[in-house]
Protein backbone atom coordinates (compact mmCIF):
# COMPACT_ATOMS: atom_id res chain seq x y z
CA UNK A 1 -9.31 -7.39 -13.86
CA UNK A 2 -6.50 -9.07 -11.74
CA UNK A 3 -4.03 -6.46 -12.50
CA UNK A 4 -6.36 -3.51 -11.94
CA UNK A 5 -7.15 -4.95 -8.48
CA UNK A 6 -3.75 -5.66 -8.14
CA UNK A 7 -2.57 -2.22 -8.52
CA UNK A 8 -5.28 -0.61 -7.32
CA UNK A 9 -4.06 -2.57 -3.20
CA UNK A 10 -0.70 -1.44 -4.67
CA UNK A 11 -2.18 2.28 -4.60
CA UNK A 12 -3.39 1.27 -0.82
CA UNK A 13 0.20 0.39 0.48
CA UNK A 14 1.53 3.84 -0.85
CA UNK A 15 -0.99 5.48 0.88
CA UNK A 16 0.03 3.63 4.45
CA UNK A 17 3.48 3.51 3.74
CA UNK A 18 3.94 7.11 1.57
CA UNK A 19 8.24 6.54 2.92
CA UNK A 20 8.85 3.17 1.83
CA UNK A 21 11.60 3.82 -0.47
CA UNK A 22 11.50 -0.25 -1.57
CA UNK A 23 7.76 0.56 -2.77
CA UNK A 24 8.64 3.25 -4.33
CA UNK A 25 11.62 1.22 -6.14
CA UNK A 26 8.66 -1.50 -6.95
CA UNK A 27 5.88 1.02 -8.39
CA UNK A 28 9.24 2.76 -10.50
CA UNK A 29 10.12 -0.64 -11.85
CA UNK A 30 6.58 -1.81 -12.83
CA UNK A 31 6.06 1.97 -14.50
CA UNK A 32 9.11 1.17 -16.79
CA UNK A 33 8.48 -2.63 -17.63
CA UNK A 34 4.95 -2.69 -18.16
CA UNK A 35 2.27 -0.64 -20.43
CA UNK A 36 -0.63 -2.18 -18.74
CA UNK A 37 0.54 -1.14 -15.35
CA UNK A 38 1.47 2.37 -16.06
CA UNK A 39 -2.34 2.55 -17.55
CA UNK A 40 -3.86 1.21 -14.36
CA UNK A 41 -1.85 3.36 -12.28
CA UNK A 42 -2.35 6.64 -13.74
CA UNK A 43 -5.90 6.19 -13.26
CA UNK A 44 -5.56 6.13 -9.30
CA UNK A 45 -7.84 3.80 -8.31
CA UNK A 46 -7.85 2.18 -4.82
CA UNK A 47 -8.76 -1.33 -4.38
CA UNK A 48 -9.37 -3.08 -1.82
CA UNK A 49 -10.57 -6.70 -1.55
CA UNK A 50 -11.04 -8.82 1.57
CA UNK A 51 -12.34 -12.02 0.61
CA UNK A 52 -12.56 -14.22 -3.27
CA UNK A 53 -10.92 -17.07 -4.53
CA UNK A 54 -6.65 -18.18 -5.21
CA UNK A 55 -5.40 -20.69 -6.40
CA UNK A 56 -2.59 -22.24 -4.97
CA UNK A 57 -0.05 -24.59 -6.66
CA UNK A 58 1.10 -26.77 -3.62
CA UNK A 59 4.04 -28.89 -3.40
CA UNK A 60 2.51 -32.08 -2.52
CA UNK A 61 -1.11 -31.51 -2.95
CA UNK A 62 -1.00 -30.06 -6.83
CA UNK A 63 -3.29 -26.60 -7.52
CA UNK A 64 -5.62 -26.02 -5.33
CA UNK A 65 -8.20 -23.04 -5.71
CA UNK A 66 -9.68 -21.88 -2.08
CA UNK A 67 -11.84 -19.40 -0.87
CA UNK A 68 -9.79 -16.66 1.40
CA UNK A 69 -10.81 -13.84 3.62
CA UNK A 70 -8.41 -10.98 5.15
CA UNK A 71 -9.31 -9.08 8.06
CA UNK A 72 -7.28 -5.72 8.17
CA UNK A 73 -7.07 -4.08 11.91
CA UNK A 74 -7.61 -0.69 12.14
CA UNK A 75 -5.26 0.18 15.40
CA UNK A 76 -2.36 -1.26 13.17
CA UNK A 77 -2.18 -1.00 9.44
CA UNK A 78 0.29 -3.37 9.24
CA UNK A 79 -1.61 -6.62 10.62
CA UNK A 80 -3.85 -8.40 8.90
CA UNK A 81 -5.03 -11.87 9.10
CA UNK A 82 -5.31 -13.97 5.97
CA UNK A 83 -7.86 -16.98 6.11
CA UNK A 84 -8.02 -19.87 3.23
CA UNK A 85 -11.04 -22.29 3.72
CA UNK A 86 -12.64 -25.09 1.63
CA UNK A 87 -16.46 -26.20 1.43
CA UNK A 88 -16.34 -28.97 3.88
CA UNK A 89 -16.46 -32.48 2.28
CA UNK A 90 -14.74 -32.00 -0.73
CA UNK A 91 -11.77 -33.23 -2.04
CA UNK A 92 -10.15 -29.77 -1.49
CA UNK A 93 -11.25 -29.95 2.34
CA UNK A 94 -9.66 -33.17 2.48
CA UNK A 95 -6.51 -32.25 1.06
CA UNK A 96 -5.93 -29.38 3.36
CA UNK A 97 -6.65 -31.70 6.23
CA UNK A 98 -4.06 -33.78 5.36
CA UNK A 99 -0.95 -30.51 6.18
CA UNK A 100 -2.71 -30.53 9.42
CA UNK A 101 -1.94 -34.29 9.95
C-alpha cells in the first residue's frame, strides 16, 4: 500500500511538473529497477494524501512515529506546508519538546 501511494503522488508531480527532465530521469530509473513499480505505474493512479502517520528515526531521540498533515496551496503548486504533531502528554510529545529546548 506504501508504494502504490507512493507512486500514485509520484503520478501527481508529473502532472505539475510534465518538463522536469530529473523526474523524468527518476520515473525511467524506477521503471527499469523495479517490477512492483512498473505495475503500479502502468495503472495510472493519482494519489494524494494530506495527513497519516511516519515514522521518523531521529538522531538523538531514536524512532519516533508522528501524526503529519500537509496543506498544498492552490495559487502555487510548489508550496506546501508539512506539519508533524504528537498527542500531548506522551512520551513522543515530550521528546519533540525537547529540539525546541
Amino acid at each position: 500500500m506504501v508504494a502504490r501511494e507512493a507512486v500514485g503522488q509520484l503520478r501527481i508531480a508529473a502532472g505539475v511538473f510534465p518538463d522536469d527532465p530529473e523526474l523524468w530521469e527518476l520515473v525511467d530509473e524506477l521503471k527499469a529497477g523495479s517490477a512492483e513499480f512498473r505495475h503500479h505505474w502502468a495503472r495510472h493512479t493519482v494519489r494524494t494524501k494530506a495527513y497519516g502517520l511516519k515514522r521518523i528515526d531521529h538522531s538523538e531521540l531514536g524512532s519516533l512515529t508522528l501524526s503529519y498533515e500537509i496543506t498544498r496551496f492552490p495559487q502555487d503548486t510548489e508550496l506546501s506546508l508539512l506539519v508533524y504533531t504528537a498527542a500531548p502528554g506522551t512520551p513522543k510529545e515530550k521528546a519533540l519538546r525537547s529540539l525546541a529546548a
